[in-house]
C-alpha atoms as a PDB file:
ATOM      1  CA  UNK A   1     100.502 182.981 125.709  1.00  0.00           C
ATOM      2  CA  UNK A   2     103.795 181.031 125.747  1.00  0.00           C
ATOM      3  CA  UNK A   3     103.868 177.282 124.658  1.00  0.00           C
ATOM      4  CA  UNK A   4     103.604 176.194 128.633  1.00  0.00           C
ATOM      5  CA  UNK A   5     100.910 177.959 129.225  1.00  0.00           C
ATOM      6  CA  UNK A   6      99.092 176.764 125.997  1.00  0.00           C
ATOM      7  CA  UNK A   7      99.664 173.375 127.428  1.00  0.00           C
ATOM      8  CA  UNK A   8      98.460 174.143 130.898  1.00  0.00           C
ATOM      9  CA  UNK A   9      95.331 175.454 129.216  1.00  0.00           C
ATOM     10  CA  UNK A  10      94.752 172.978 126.402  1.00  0.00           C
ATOM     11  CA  UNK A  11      95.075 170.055 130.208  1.00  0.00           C
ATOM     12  CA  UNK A  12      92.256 172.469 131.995  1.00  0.00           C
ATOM     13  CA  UNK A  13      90.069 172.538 129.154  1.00  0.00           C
ATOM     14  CA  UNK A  14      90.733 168.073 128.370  1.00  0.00           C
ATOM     15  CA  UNK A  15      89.056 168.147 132.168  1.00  0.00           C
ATOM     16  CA  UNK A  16      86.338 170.563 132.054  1.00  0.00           C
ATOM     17  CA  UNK A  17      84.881 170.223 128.667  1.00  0.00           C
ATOM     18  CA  UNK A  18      81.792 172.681 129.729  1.00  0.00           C
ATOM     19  CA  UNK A  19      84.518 175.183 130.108  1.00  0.00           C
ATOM     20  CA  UNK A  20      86.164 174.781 127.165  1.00  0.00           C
ATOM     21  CA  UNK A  21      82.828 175.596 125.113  1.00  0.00           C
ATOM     22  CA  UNK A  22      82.319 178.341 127.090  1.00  0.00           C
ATOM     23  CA  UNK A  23      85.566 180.261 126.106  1.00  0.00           C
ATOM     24  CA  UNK A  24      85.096 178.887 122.440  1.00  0.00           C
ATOM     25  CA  UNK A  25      82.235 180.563 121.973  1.00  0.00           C
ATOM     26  CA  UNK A  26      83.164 183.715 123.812  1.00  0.00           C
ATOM     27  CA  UNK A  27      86.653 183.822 120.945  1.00  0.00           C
ATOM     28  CA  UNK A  28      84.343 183.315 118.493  1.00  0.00           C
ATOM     29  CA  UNK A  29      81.708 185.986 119.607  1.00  0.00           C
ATOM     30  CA  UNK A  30      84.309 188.357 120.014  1.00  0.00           C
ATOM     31  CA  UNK A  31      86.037 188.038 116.969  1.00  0.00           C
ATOM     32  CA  UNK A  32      82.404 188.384 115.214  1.00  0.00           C
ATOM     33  CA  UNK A  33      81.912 191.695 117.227  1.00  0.00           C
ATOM     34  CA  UNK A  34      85.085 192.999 116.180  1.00  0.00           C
ATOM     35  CA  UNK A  35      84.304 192.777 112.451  1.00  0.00           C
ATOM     36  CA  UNK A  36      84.093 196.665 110.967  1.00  0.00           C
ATOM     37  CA  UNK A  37      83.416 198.327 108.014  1.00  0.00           C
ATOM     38  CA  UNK A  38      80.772 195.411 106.850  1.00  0.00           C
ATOM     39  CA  UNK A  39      78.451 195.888 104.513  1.00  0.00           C
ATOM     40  CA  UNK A  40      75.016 194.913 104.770  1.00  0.00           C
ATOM     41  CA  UNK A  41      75.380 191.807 102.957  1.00  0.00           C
ATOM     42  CA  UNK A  42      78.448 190.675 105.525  1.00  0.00           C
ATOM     43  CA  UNK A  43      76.110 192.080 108.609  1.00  0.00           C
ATOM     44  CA  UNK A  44      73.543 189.564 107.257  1.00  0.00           C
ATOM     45  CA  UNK A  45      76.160 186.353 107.083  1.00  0.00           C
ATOM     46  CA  UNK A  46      77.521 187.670 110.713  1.00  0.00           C
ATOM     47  CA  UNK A  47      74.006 187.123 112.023  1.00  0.00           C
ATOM     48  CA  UNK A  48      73.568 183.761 110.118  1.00  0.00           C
ATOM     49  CA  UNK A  49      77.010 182.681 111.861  1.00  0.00           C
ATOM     50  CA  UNK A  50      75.344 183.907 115.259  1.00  0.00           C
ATOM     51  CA  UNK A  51      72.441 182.438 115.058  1.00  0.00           C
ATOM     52  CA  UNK A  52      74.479 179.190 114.203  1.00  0.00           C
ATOM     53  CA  UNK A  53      76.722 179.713 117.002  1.00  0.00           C
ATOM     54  CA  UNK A  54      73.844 179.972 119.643  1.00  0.00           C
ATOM     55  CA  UNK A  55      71.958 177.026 118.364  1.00  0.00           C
ATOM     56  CA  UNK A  56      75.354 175.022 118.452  1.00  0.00           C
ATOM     57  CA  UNK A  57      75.846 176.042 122.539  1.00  0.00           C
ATOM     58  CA  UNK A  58      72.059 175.762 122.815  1.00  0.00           C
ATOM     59  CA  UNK A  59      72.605 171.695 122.242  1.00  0.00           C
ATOM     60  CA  UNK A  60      76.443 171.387 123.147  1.00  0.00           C
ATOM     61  CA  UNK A  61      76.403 173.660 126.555  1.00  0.00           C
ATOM     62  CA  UNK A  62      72.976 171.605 128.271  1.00  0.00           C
ATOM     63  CA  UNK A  63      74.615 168.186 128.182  1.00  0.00           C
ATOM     64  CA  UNK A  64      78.572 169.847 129.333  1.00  0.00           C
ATOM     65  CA  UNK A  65      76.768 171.923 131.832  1.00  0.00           C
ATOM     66  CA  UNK A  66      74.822 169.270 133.294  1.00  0.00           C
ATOM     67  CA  UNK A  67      78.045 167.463 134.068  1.00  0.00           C
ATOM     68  CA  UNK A  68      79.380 170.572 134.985  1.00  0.00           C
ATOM     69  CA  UNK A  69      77.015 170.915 137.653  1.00  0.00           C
END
């Protein structure tokens, strides 16, 4: 993305917050997903960092979502 578009975006998400967690944790999933080569030891932290991940939108997405909605 250029640097206007970066600033468009970085406006859309300051007024829709529930949105902005959204694609958050989708960049974050899908850089976890695109991990390779791991060893079982990494595989273990990646889950760890998922399991983080989903209890952080668990708490974070209700109360955006609700004003969302």
């Amino acid at each position: 993305m250029n640097s206007e578009e970066l600033e468009r975006l970085k406006k859309f998400f300051e007024n829709n917050p529930a949105i902005k967690l959204a694609y958050e944790f989708k960049e974050r999933l899908c850089e976890l997903l695109n991990r390779k080569h791991q060893t079982a030891k990494e595989c273990k932290r990646n889950i760890k960092e998922l399991k983080t991940m989903m209890k952080q939108m668990k708490y974070e997405a209700t109360q955006e979502f609700e004003r969302l909605a």
